[in-house]
Structures are given as C-alpha cells and as structure tokens.
N, C-alpha and C. Protein backbone atom coordinates (compact mmCIF):
# COMPACT_ATOMS: atom_id res chain seq x y z
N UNK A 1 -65.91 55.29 38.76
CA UNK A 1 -65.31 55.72 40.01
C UNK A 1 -64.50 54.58 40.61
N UNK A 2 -63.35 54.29 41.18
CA UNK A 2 -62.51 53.83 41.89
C UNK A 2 -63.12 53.27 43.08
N UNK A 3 -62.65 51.50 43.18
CA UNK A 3 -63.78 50.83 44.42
C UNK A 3 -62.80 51.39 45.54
N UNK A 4 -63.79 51.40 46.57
CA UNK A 4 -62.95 51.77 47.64
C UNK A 4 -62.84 50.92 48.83
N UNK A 5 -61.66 50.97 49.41
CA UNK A 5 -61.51 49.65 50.36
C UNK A 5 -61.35 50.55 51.67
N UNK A 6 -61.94 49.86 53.13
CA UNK A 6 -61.73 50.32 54.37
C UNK A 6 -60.50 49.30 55.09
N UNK A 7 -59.54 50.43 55.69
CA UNK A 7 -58.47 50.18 56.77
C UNK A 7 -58.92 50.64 57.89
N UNK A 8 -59.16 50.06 59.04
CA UNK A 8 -58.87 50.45 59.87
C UNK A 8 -60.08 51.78 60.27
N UNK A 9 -61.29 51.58 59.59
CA UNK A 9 -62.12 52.62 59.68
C UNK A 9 -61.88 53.85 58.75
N UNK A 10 -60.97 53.69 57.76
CA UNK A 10 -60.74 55.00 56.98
C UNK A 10 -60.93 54.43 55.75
N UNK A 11 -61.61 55.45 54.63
CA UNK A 11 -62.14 55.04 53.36
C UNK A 11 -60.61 55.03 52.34
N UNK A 12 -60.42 54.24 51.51
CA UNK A 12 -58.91 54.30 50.67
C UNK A 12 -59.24 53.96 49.10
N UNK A 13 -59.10 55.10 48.77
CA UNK A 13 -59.16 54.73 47.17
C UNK A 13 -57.83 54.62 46.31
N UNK A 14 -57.66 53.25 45.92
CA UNK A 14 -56.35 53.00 45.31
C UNK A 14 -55.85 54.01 44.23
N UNK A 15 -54.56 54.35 44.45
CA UNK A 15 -53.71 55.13 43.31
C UNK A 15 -52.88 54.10 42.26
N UNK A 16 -52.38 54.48 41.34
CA UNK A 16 -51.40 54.04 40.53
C UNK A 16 -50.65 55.19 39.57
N UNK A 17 -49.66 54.06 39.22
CA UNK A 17 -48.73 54.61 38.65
C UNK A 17 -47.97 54.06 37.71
N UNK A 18 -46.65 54.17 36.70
CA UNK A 18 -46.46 53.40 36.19
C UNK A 18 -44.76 53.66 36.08
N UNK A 19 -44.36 51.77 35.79
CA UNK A 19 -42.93 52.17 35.97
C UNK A 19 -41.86 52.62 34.85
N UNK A 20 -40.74 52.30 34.86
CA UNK A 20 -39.97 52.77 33.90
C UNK A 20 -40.10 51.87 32.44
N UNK A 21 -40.76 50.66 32.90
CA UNK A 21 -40.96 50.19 31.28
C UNK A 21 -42.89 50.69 30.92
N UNK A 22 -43.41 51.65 31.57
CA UNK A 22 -44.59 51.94 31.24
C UNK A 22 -45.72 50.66 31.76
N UNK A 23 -45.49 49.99 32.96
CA UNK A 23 -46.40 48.79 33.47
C UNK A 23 -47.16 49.88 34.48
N UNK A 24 -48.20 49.10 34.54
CA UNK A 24 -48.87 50.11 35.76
C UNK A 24 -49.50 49.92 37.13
N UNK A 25 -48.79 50.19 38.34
CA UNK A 25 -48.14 49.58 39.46
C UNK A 25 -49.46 50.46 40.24
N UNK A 26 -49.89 49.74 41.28
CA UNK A 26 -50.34 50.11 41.68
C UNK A 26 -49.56 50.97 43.53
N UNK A 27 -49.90 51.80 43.80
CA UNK A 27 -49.14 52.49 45.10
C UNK A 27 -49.66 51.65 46.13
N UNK A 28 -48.47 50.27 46.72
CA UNK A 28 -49.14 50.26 48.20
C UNK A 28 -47.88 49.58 49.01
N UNK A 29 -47.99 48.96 49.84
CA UNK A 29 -46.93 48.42 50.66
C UNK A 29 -46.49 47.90 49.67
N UNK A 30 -47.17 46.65 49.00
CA UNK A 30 -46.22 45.50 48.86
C UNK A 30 -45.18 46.12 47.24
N UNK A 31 -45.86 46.88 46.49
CA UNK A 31 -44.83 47.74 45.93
C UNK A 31 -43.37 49.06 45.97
N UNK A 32 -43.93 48.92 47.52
CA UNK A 32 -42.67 50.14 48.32
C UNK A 32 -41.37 49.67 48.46
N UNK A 33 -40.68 50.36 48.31
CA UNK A 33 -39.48 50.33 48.67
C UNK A 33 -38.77 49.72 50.21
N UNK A 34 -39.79 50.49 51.24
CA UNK A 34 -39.35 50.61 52.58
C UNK A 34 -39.98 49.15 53.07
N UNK A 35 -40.45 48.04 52.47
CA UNK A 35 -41.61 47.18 52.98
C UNK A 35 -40.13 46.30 53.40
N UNK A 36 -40.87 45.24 54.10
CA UNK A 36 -39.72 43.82 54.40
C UNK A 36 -41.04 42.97 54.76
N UNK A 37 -40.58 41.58 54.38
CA UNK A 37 -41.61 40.65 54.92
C UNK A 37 -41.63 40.83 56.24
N UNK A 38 -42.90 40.13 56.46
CA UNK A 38 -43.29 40.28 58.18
C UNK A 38 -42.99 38.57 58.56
N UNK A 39 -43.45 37.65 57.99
CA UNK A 39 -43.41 36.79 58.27
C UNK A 39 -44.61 35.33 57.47
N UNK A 40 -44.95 34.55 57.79
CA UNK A 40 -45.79 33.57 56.49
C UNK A 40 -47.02 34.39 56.63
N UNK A 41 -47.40 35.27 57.44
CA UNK A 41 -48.80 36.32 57.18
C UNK A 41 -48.29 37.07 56.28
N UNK A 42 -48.84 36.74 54.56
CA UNK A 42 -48.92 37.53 53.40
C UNK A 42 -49.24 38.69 53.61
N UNK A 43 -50.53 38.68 54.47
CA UNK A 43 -51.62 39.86 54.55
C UNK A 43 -50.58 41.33 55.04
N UNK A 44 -49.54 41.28 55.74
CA UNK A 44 -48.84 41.84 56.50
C UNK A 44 -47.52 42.25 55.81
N UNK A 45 -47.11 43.56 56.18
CA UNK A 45 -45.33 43.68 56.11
C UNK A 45 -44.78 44.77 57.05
N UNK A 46 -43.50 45.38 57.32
CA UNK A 46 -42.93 45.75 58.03
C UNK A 46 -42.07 46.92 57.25
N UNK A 47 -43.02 48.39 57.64
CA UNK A 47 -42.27 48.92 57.27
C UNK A 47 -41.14 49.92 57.51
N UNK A 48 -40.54 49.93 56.98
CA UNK A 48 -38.65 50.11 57.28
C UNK A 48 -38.63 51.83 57.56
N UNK A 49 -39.32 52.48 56.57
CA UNK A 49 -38.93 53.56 56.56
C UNK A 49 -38.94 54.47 57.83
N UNK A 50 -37.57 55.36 57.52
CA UNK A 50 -36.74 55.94 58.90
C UNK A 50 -36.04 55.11 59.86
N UNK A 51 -36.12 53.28 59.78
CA UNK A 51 -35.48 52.79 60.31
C UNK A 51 -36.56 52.25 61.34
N UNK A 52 -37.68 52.36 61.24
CA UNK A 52 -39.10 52.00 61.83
C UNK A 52 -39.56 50.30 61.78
N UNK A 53 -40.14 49.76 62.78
CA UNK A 53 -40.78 48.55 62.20
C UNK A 53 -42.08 48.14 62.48
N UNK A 54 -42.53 49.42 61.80
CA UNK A 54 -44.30 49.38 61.58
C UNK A 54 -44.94 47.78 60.68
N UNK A 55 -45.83 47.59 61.90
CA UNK A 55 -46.84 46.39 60.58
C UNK A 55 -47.55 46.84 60.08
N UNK A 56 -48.01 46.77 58.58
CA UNK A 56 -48.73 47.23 57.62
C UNK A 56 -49.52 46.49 57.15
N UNK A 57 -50.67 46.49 56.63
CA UNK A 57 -51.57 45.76 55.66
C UNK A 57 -50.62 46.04 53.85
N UNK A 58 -50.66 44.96 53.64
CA UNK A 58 -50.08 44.93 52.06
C UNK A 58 -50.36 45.58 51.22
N UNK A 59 -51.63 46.37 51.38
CA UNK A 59 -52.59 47.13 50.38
C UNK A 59 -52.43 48.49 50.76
N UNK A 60 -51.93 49.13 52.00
CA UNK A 60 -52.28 50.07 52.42
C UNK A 60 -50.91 51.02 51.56
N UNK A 61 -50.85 52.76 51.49
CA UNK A 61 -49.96 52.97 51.02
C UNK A 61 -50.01 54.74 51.72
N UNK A 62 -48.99 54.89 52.17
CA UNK A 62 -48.64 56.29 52.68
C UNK A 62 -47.98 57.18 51.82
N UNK A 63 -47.80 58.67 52.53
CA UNK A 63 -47.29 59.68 51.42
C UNK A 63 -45.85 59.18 51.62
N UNK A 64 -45.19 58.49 51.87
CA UNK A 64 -43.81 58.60 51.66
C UNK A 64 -43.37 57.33 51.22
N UNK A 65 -44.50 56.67 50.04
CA UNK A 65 -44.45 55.67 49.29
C UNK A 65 -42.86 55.80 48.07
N UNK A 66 -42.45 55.02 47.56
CA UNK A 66 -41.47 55.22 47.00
C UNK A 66 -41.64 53.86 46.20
N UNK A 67 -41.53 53.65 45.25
CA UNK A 67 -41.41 52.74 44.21
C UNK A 67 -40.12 51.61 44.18
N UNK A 68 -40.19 50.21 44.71
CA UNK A 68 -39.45 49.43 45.04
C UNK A 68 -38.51 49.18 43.53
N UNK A 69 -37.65 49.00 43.48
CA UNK A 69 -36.44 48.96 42.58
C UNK A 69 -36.90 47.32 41.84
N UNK A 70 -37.42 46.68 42.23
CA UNK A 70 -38.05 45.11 41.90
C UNK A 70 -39.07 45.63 41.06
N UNK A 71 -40.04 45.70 41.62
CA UNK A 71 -41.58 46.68 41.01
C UNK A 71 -41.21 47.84 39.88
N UNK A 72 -39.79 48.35 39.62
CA UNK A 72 -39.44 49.29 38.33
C UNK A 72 -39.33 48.83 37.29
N UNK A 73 -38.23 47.32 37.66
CA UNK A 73 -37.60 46.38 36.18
C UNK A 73 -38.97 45.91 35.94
N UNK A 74 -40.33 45.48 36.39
CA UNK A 74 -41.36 44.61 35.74
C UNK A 74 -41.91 45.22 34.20
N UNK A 75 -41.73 43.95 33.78
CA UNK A 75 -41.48 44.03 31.92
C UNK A 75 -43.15 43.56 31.87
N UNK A 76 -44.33 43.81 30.82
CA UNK A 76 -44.98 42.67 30.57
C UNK A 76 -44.81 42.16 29.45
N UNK A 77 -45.15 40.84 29.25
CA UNK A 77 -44.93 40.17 28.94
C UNK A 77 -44.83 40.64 27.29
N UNK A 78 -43.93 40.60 26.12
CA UNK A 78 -43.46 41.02 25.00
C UNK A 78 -43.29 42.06 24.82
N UNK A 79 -43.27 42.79 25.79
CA UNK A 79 -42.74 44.79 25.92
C UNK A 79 -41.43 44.88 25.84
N UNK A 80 -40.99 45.55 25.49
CA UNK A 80 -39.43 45.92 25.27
C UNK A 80 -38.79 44.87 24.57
N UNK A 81 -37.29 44.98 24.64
CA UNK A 81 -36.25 44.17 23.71
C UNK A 81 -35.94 43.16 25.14
C-alpha cells in the first residue's frame, strides 16, 4: 500500500506517472507546470495557475496538475539514443 503523507490535516497518497521517455514522475508541485520558485524556502512554491500566486508545499499536487515540459525531456541515465 502507498505511504501516506499529511498536509494540512488531509491524508495524501502519492500518484505517478510517467514521461515521454517512459521515467516515472511522480504528480506534485515541484513537477507541474504552473509551479515558480517561491524563494531560498525549497519546501515552498508559487503556484501560477490561472494567473494565481498560491504558496504550495513542493509535494502537494492538485487536479489541474499538468506535467512541466523540464520533468518530460528527463532521460535516465543510458535510456534512449
């Protein structure tokens, strides 16, 4: 069974997925599309989507997650040409 981590008082069991070279990404901020740094707090980001500037926990991941264009190209290491 999938460990589960608490936000904010709500139980979160991590999803994944995998990208276009078949790596397997896990769904959360710091893989989204909509994220932007927040600032030298790692723990944190800012997210964009709708033009919004929500702070987020790095781990956390909503339904209108979208797969960051950085996080697609990741190769591992001797996969592909």
């Amino acid at each position: 069974m999938a460990k589960k981590k608490e936000y904010q008082g709500a139980d979160v069991v991590p999803e994944y997925t995998t990208n276009v070279n078949g790596v397997r990404i896990k769904k959360c901020c710091a893989s989204c599309a909509f994220k932007q740094p927040l600032d030298a707090n790692v723990a944190h980001r800012l997210c964009t989507l709708g033009g919004g500037k929500k702070v987020v926990f790095k781990d956390e991941v909503c339904r209108q997650w979208h797969m960051s264009a950085e996080i697609d190209r990741i190769r591992t290491k001797g996969f592909g040409v």
